[in-house]
Protein backbone atom coordinates (compact mmCIF):
# COMPACT_ATOMS: atom_id res chain seq x y z
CA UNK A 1 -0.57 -60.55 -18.80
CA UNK A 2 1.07 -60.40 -15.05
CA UNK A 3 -2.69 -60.62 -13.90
CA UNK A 4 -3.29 -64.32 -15.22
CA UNK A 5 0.14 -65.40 -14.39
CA UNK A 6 -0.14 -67.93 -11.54
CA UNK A 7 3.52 -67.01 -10.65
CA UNK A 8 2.56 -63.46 -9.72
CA UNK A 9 0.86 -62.35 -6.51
CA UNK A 10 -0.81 -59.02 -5.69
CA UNK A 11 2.13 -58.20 -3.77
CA UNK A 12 4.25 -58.85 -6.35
CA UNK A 13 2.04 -56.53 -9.19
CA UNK A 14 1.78 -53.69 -6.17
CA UNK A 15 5.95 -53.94 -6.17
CA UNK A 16 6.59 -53.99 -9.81
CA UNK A 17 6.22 -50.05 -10.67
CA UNK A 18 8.45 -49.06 -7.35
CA UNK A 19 10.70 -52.00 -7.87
CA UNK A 20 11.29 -50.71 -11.45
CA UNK A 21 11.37 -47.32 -11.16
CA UNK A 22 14.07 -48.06 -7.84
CA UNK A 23 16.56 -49.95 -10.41
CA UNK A 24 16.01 -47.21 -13.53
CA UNK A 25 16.89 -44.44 -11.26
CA UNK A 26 20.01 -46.52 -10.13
CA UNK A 27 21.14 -47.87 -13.43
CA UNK A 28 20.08 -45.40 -16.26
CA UNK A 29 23.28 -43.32 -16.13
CA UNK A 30 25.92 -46.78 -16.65
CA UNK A 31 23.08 -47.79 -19.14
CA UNK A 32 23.76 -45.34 -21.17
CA UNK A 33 27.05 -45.28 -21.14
CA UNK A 34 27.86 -48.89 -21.99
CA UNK A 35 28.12 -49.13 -25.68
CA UNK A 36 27.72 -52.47 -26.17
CA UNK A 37 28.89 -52.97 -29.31
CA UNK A 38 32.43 -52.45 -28.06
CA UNK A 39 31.80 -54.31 -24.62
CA UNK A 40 30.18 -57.44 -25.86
CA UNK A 41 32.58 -58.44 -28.70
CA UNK A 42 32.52 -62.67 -27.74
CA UNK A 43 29.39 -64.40 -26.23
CA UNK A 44 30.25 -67.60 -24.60
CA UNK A 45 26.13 -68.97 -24.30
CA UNK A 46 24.10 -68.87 -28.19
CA UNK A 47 23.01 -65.42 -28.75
CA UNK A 48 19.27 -65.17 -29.31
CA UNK A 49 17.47 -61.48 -29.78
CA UNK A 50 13.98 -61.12 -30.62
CA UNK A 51 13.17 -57.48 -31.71
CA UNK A 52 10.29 -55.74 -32.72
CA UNK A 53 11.15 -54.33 -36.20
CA UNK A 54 9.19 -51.19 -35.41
CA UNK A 55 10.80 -50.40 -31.67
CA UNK A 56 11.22 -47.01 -31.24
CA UNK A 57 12.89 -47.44 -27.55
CA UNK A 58 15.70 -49.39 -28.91
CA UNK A 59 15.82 -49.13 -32.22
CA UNK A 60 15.56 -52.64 -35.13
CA UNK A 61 18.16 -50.99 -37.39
CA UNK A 62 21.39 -51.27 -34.90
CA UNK A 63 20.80 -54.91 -34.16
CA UNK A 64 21.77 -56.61 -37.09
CA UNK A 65 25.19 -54.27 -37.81
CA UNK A 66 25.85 -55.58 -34.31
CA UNK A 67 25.05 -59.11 -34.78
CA UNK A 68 27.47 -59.07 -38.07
CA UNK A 69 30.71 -58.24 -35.74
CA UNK A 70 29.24 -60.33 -32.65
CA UNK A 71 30.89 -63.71 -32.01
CA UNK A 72 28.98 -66.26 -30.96
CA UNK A 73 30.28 -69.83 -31.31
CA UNK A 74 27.25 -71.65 -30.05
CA UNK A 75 24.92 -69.71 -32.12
CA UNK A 76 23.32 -66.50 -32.79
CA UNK A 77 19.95 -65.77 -34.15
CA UNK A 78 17.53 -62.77 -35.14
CA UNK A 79 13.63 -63.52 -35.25
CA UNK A 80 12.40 -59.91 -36.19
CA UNK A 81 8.76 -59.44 -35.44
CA UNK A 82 7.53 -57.75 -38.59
CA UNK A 83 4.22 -56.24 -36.54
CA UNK A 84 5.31 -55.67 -33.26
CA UNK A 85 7.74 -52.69 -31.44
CA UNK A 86 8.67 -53.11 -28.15
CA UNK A 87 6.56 -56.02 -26.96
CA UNK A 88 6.34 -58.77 -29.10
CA UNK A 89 5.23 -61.44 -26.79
CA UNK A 90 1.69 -58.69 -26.53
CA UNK A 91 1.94 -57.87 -30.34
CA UNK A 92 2.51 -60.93 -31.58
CA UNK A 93 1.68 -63.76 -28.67
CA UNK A 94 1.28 -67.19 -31.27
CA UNK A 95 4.32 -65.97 -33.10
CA UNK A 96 6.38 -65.25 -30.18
CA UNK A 97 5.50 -68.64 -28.46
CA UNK A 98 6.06 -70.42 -31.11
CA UNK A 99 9.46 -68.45 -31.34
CA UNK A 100 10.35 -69.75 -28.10
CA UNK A 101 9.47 -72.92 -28.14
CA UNK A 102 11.88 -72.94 -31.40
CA UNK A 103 14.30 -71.30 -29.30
CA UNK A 104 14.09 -74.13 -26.57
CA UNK A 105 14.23 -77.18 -28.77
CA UNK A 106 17.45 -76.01 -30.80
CA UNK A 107 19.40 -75.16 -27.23
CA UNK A 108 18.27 -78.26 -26.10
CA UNK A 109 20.70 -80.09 -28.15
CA UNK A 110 23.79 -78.30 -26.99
CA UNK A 111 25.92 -79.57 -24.61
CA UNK A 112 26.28 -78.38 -20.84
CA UNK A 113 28.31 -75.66 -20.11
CA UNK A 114 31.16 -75.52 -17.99
């Protein structure tokens, strides 16, 4: 996928793995401490998660017990990918695009934040 992007140069792709392995090693430990259930109670923006039903890395089932006690006065919304796990934009490209061209048109309409 990175290798057809026009946005990405070789540099860039020779960078990634480092780059990402850098910022895990850095920000695993407060990553796993932050339950986020407790630390994101009120979101400000409209709250849109696309999940992979069958994600084993972070895991379908907690999302929508989360999304019941989320506020979210703009908005919230779930599209579950019903064949996908972690990467639903590889799993399921046509689904996911059209996802986020949903996505795009129903934000449009809200007004500028502040």
């Amino acid at each position: 996928l990175a290798f057809s992007s026009p946005f990405c140069s070789v540099a860039d792709l020779q960078s990634f793995w480092p780059g990402y392995c850098f910022s895990l090693s850095q920000l695993w430990g407060d990553i796993m401490k932050t339950n986020f259930t407790s630390s994101a109670k009120v979101l400000k923006v409209p709250a849109t998660f696309i999940h992979g039903v069958h994600d084993q890395l972070t895991p379908y089932e907690l999302l929508p017990p989360f999304l019941e006690t989320l506020e979210a006065p703009l908005g919230k919304q779930l599209f579950p990918f019903e064949s996908s796990a972690h990467w639903p934009f590889l799993e399921e490209t046509e689904q996911f695009i059209q996802c986020v061209k949903s996505i795009k048109a129903s934000n449009s309409r809200l007004p500028a934040l502040e």
